[in-house]
C-alpha atoms as a PDB file:
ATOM      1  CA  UNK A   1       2.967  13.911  -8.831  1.00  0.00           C
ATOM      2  CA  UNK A   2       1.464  17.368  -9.123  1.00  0.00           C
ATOM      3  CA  UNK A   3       2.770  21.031  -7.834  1.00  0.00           C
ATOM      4  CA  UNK A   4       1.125  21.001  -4.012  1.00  0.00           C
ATOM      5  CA  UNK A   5       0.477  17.409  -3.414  1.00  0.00           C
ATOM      6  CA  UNK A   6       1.249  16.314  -0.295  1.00  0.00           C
ATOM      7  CA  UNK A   7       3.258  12.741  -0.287  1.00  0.00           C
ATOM      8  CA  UNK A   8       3.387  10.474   2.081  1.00  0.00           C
ATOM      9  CA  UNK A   9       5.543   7.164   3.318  1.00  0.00           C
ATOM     10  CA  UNK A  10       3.886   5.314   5.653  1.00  0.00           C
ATOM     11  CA  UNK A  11       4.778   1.943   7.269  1.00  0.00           C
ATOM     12  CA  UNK A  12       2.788  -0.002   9.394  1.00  0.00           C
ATOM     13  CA  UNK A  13       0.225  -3.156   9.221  1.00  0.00           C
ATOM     14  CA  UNK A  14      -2.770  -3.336   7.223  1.00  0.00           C
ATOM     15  CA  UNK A  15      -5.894  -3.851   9.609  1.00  0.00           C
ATOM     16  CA  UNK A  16      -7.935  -5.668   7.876  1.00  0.00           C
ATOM     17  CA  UNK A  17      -8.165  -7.620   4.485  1.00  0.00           C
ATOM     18  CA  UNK A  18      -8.275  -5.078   1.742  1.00  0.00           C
ATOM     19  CA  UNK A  19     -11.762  -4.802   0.435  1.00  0.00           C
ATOM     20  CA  UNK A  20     -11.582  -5.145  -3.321  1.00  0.00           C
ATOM     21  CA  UNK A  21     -14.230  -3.487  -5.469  1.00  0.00           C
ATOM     22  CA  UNK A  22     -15.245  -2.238  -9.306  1.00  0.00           C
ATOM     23  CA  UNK A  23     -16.556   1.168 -10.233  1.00  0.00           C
ATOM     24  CA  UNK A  24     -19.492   1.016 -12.992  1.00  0.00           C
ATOM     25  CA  UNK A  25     -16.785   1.608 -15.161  1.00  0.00           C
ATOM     26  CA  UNK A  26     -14.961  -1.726 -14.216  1.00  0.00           C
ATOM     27  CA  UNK A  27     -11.687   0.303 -12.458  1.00  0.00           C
ATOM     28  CA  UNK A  28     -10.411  -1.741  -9.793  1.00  0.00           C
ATOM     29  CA  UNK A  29     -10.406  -0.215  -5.818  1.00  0.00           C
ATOM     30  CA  UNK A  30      -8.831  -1.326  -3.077  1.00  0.00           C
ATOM     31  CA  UNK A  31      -9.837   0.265   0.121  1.00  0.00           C
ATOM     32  CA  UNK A  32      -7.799  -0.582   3.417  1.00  0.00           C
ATOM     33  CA  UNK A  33      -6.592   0.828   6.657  1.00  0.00           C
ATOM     34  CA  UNK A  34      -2.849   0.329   7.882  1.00  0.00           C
ATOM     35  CA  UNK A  35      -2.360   1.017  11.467  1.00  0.00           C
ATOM     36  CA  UNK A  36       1.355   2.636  12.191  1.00  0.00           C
ATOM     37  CA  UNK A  37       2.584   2.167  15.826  1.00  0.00           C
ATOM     38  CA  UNK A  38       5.888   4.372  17.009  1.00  0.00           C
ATOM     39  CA  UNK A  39       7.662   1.875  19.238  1.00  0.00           C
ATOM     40  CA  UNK A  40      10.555   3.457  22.209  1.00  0.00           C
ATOM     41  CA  UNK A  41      12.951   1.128  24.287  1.00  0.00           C
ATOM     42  CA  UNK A  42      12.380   2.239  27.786  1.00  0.00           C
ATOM     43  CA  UNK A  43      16.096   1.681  29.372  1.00  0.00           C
ATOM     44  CA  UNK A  44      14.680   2.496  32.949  1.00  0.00           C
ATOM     45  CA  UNK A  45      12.076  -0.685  32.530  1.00  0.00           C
ATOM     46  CA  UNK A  46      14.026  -2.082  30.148  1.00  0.00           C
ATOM     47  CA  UNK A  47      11.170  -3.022  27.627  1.00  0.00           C
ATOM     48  CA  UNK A  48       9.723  -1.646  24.605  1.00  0.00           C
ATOM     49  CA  UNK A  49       6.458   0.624  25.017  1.00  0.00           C
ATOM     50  CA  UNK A  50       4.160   1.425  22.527  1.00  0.00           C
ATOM     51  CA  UNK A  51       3.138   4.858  21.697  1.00  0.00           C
ATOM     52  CA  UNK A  52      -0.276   5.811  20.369  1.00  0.00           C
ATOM     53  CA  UNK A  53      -1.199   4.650  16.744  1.00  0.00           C
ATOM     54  CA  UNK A  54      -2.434   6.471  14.169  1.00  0.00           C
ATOM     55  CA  UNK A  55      -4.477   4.527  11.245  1.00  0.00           C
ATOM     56  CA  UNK A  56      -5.036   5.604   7.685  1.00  0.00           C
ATOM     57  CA  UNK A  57      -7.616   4.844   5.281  1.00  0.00           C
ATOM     58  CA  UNK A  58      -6.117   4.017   1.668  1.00  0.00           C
ATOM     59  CA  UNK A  59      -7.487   3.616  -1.685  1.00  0.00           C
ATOM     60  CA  UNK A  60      -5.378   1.555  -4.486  1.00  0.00           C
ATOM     61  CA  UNK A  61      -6.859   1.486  -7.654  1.00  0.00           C
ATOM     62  CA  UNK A  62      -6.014  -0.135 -11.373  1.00  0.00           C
ATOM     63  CA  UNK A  63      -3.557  -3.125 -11.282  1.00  0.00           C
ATOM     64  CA  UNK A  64      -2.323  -2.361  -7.686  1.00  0.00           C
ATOM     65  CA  UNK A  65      -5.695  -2.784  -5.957  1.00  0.00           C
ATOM     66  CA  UNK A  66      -6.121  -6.157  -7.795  1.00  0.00           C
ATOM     67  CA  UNK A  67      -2.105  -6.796  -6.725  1.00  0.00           C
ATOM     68  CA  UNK A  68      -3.042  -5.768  -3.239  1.00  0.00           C
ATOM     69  CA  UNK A  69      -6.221  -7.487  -2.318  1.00  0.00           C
ATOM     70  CA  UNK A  70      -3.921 -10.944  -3.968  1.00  0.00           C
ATOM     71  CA  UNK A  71      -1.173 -10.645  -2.490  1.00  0.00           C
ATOM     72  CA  UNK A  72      -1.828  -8.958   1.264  1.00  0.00           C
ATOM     73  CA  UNK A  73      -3.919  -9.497   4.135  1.00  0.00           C
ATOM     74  CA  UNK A  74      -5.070  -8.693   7.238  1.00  0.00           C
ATOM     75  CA  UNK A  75      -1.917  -7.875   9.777  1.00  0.00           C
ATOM     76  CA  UNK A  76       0.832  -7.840   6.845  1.00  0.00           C
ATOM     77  CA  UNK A  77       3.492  -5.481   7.301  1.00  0.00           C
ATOM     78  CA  UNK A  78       3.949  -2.964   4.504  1.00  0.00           C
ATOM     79  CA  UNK A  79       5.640   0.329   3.141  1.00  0.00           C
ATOM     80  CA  UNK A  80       3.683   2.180   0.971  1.00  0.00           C
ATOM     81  CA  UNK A  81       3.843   5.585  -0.577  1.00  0.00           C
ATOM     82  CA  UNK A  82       1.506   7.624  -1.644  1.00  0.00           C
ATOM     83  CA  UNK A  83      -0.488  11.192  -1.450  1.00  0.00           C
ATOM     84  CA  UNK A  84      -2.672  12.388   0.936  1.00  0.00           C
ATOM     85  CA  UNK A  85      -5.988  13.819  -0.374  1.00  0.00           C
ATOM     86  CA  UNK A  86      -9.534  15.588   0.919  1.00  0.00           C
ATOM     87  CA  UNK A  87     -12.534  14.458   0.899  1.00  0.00           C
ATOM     88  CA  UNK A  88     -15.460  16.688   1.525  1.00  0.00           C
ATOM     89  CA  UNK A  89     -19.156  15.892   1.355  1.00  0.00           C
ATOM     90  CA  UNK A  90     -22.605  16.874   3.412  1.00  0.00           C
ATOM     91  CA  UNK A  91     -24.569  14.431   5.696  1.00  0.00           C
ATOM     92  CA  UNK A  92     -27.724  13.601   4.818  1.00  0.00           C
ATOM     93  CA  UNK A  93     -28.602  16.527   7.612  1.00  0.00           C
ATOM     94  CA  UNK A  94     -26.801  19.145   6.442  1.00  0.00           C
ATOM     95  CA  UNK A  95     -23.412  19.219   7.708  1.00  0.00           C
ATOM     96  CA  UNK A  96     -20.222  19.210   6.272  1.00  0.00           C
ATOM     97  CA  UNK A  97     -17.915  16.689   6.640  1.00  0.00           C
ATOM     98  CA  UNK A  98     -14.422  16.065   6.130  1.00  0.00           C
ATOM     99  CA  UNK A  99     -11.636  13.123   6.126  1.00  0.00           C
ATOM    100  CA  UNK A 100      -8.059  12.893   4.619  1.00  0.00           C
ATOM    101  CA  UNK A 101      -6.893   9.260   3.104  1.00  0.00           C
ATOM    102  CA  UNK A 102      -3.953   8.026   1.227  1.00  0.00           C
ATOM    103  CA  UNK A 103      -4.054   7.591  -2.076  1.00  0.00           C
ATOM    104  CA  UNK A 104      -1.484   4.990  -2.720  1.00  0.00           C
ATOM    105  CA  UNK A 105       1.230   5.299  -5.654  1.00  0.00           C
ATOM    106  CA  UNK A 106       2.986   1.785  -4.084  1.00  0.00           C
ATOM    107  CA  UNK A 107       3.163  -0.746  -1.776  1.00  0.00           C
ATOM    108  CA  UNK A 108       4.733  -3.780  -0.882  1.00  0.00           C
ATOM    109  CA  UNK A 109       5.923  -6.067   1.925  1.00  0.00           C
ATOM    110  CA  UNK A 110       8.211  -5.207   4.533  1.00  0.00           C
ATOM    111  CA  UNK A 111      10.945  -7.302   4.740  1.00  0.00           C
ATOM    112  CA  UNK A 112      12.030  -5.743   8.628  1.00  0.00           C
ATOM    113  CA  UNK A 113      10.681  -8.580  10.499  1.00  0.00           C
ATOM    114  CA  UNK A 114       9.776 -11.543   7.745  1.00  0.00           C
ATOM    115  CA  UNK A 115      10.190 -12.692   4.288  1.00  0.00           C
ATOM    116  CA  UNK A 116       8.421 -13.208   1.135  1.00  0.00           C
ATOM    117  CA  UNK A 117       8.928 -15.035  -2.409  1.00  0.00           C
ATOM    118  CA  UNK A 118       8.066 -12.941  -5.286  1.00  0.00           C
ATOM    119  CA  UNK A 119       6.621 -15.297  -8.298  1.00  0.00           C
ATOM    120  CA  UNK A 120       7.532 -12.982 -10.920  1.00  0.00           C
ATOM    121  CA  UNK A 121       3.966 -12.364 -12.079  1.00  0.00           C
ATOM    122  CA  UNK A 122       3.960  -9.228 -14.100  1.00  0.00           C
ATOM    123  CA  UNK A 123       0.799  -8.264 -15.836  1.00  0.00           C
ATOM    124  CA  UNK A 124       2.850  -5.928 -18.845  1.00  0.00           C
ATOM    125  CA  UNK A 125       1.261  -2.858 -16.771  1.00  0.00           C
ATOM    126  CA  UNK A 126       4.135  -0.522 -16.208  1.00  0.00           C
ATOM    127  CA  UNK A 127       6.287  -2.713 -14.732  1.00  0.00           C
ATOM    128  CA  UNK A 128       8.209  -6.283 -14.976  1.00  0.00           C
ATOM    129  CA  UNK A 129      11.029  -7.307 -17.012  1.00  0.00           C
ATOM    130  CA  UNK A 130      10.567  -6.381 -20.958  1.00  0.00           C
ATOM    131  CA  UNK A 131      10.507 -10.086 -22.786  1.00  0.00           C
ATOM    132  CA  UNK A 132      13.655  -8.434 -24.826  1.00  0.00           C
ATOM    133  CA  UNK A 133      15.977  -7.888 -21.647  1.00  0.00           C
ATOM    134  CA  UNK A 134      19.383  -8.861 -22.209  1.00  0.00           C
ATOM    135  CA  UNK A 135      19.848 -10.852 -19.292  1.00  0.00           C
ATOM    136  CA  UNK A 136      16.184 -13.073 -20.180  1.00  0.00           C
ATOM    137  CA  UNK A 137      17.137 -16.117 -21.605  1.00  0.00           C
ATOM    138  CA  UNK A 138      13.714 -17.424 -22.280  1.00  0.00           C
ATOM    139  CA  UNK A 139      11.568 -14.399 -22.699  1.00  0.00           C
ATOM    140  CA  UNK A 140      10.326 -14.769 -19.296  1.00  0.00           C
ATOM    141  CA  UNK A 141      13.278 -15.004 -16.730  1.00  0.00           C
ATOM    142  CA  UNK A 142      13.195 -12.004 -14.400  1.00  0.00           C
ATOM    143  CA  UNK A 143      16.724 -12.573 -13.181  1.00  0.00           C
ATOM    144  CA  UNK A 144      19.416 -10.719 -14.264  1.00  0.00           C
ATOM    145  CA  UNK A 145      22.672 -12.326 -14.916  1.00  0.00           C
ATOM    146  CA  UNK A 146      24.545 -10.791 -11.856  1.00  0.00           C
END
């Protein structure tokens, strides 16, 4: 991360299936909004109440917007980090414009309220287990041996 970025963590659910598309250069981008919701116990009533939510427009791009767009969906619960950026540009009257999105580092499932099976899938893109590990027995195992 650069001197004067603003990060973010945000948790929440995403609104809608993440849209998946390719620049002209053939990058990956996945666009999607997640929708965070404070929640309060009200003793007096004896119930929770929900407060008012705030939604954010996010942009994954590379490897993670193909990982997104496979693996979440519409009303799955995530934590994701990420910086928040500008984006400026001038209707096609003459105004300026203005809107702040997230641009996501990483993501995954939340495992608060549910629970998910990872299938080990790496695609050798900054992450997964090295096929030399010393706890892989096969090459391909992502378990270590504790």
């Amino acid at each position: 991360m650069s001197f004067g970025e603003t990060p973010i963590t945000i948790i929440g659910n995403l609104t809608t299936d993440p849209e998946l598309k390719f620049t002209d250069s053939g990058q990956a981008l996945a666009k999607f909004t997640v929708a965070s919701t404070p929640r309060t116990f009200d003793r007096e009533a004896n119930q929770w109440k929900d407060g008012t939510s705030t939604f954010f427009r996010c942009a994954a791009w590379r490897a993670l917007a193909e990982h997104v767009a496979e693996s979440l969906g519409k009303g799955s619960r995530v934590v994701l980090s990420g910086r928040i950026r500008q984006h400026d540009w001038k209707t096609p009257e003459g105004d300026n414009r203005s809107m702040l999105a997230v641009e996501v580092d990483e993501i995954g499932a939340s495992l608060r309220f549910t629970t998910v099976s990872i299938n080990g899938k790496t695609t050798g893109d900054n992450g997964g287990t090295p096929a030399d590990a010393p706890w892989t027995t096969d090459g391909n195992s992502p378990k270590p041996p504790f």
